[in-house]
C-alpha atoms as a PDB file:
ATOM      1  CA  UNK A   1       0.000   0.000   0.000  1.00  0.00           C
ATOM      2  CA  UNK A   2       1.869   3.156  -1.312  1.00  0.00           C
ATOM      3  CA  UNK A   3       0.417   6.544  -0.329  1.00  0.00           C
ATOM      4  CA  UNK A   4       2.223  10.376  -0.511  1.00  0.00           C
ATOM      5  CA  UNK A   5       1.063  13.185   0.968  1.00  0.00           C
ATOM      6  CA  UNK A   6       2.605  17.117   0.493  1.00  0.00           C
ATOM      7  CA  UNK A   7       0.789  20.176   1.518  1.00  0.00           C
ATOM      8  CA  UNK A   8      -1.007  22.215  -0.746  1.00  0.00           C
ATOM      9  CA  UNK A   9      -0.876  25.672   0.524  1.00  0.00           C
ATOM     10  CA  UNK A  10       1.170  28.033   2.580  1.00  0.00           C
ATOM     11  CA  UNK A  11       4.583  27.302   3.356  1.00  0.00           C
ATOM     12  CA  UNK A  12       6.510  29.562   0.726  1.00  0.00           C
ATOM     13  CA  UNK A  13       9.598  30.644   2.876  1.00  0.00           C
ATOM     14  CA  UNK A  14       8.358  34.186   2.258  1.00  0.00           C
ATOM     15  CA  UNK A  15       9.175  36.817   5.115  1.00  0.00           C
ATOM     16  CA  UNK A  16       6.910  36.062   8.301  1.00  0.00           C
ATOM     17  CA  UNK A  17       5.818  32.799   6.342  1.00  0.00           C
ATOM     18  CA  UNK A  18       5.562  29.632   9.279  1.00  0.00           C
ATOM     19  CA  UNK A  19       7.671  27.045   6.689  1.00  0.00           C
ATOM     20  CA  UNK A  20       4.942  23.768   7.035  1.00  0.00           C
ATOM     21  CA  UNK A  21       6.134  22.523   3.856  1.00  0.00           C
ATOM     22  CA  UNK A  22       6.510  18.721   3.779  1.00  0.00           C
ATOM     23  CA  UNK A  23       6.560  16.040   0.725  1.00  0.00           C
ATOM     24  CA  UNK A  24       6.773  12.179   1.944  1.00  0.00           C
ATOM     25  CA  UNK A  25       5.988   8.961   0.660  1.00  0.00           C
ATOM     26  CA  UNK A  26       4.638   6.084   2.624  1.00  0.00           C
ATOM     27  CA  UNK A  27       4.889   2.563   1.674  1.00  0.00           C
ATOM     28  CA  UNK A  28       3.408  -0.736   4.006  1.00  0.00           C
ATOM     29  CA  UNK A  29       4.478  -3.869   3.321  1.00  0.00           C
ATOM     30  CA  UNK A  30       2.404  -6.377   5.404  1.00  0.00           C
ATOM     31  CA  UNK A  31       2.013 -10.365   5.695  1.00  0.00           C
ATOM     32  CA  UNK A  32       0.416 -12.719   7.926  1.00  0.00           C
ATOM     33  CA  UNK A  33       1.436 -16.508   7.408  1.00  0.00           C
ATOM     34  CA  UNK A  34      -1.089 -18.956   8.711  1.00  0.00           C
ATOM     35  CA  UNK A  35       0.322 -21.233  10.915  1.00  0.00           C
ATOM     36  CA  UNK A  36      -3.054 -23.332  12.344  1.00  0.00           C
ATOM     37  CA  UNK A  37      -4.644 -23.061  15.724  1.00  0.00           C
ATOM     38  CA  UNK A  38      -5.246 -19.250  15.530  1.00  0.00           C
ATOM     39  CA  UNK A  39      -1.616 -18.815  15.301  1.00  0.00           C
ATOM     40  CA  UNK A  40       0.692 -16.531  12.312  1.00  0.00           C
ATOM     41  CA  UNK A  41       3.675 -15.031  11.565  1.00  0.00           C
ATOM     42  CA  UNK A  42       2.392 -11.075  10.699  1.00  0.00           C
ATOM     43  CA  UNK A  43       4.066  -7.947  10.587  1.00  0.00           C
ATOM     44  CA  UNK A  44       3.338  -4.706   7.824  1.00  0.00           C
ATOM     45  CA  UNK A  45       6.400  -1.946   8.690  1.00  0.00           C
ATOM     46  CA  UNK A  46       5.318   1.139   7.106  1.00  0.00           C
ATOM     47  CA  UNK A  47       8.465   2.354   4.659  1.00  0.00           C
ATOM     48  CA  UNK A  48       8.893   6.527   4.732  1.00  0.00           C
ATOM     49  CA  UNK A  49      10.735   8.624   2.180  1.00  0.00           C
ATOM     50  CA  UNK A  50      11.082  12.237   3.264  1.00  0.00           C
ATOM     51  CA  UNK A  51      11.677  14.145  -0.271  1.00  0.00           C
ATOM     52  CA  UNK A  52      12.384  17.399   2.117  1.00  0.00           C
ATOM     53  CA  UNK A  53      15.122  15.918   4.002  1.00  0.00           C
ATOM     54  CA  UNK A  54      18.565  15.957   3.837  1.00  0.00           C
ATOM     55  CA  UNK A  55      19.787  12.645   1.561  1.00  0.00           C
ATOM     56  CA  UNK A  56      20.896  10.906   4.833  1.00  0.00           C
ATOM     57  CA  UNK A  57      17.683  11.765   6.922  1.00  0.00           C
ATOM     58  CA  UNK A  58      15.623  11.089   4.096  1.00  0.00           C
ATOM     59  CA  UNK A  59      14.390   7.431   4.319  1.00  0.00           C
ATOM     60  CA  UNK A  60      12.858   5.149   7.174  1.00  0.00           C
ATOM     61  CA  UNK A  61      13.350   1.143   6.441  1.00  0.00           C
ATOM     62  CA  UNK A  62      11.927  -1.237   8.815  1.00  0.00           C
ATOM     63  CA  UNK A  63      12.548  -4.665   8.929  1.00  0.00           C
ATOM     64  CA  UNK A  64       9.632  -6.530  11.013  1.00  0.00           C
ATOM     65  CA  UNK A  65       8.583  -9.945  12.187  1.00  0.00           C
ATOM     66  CA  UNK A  66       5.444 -10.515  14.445  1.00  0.00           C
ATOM     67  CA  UNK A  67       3.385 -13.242  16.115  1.00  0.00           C
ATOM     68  CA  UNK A  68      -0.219 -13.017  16.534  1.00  0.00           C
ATOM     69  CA  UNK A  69      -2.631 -15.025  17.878  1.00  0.00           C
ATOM     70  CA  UNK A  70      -6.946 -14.897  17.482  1.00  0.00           C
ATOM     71  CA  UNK A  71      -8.551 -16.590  20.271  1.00  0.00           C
ATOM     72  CA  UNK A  72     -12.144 -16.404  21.757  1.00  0.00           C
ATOM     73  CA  UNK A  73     -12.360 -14.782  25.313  1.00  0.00           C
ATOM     74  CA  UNK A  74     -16.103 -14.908  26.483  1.00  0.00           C
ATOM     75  CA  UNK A  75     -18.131 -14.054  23.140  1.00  0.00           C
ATOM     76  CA  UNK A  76     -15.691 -12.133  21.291  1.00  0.00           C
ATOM     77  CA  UNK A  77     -13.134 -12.772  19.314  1.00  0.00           C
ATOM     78  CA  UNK A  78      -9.585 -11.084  19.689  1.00  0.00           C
ATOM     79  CA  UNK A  79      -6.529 -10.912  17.729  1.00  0.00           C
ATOM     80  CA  UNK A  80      -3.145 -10.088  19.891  1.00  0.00           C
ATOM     81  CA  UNK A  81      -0.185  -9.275  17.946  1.00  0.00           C
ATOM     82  CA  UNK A  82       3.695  -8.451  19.360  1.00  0.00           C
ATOM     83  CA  UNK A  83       5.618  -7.531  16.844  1.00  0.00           C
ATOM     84  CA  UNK A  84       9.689  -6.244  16.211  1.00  0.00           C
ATOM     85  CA  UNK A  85      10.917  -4.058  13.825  1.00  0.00           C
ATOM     86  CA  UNK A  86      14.789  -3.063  12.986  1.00  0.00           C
ATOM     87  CA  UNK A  87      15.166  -0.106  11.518  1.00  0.00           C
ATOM     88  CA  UNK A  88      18.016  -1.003   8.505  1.00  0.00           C
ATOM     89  CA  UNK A  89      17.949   2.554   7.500  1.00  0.00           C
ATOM     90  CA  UNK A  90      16.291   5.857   9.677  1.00  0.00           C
ATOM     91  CA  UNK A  91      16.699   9.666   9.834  1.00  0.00           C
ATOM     92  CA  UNK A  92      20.170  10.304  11.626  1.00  0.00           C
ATOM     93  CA  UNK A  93      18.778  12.761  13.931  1.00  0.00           C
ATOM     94  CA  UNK A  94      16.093  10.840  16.176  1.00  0.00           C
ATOM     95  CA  UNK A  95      15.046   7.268  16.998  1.00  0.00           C
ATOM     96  CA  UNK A  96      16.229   3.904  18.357  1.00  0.00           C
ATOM     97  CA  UNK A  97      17.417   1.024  16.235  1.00  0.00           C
ATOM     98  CA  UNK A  98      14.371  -0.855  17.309  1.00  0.00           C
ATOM     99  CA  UNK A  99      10.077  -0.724  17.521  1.00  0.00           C
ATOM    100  CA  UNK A 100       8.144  -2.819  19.218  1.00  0.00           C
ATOM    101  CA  UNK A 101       4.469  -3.043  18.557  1.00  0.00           C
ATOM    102  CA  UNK A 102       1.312  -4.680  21.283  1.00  0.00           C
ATOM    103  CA  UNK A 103      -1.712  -4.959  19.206  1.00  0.00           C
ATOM    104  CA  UNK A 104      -5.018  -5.941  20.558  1.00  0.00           C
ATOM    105  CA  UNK A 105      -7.735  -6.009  17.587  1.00  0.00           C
ATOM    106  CA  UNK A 106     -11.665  -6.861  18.553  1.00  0.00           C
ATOM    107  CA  UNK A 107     -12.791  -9.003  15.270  1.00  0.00           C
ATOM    108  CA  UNK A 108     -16.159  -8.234  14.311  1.00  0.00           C
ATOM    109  CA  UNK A 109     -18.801 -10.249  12.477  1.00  0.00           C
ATOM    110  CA  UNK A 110     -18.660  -9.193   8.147  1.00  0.00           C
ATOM    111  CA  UNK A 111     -22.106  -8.049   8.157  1.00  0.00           C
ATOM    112  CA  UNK A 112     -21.819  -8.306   4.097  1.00  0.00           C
ATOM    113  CA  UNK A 113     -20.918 -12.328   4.223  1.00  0.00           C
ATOM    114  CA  UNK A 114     -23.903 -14.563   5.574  1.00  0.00           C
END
């Protein structure tokens, strides 16, 4: 799933001008491996590309690998997902080396499939 987003208006540079301007593009790669018994292998790091930034702060590449599990607790079904991502390549200026991600979905009936 690729998406890019850039803003439209206002941030010219111009005297007294509040520089917003921004130009990225997202990309999330994302798998789930069935593995029986409610249990997979799952992970979908999101990929950034900051066209604004400096060539060495411009792109975010996570590496991930997750386990998740769907089980029924009472009458509802849950999905829990942990889930660790290296960061192969990220902005010089900020963040750790590693994410790690709790998930707790609800899954809800498909009120479209009888």
């Amino acid at each position: 799933m690729v998406n890019h987003q850039w803003n439209l208006g206002g941030g010219d540079g111009g005297p007294g001008s509040n520089d917003q301007s921004f130009s990225t593009t997202a990309a999330q790669y994302f798998y789930a491996i069935g593995l029986g018994r409610g249990w997979q292998l799952a992970s979908g790091p999101v990929v950034v590309y900051d066209w604004k930034a400096d060539s060495d702060d411009a792109l975010t590449f996570p590496l991930g690998l997750g386990v998740a599990k769907t089980a029924h607790i009472g009458s509802m079904t849950w999905k829990f997902e942990l889930q660790a991502q290296y960061f192969a390549e990220q902005p010089g200026t900020f963040g750790g080396d590693w994410q790690y991600k709790l998930t707790v979905t609800p899954v809800i009936h498909n009120p479209f499939v009888r």
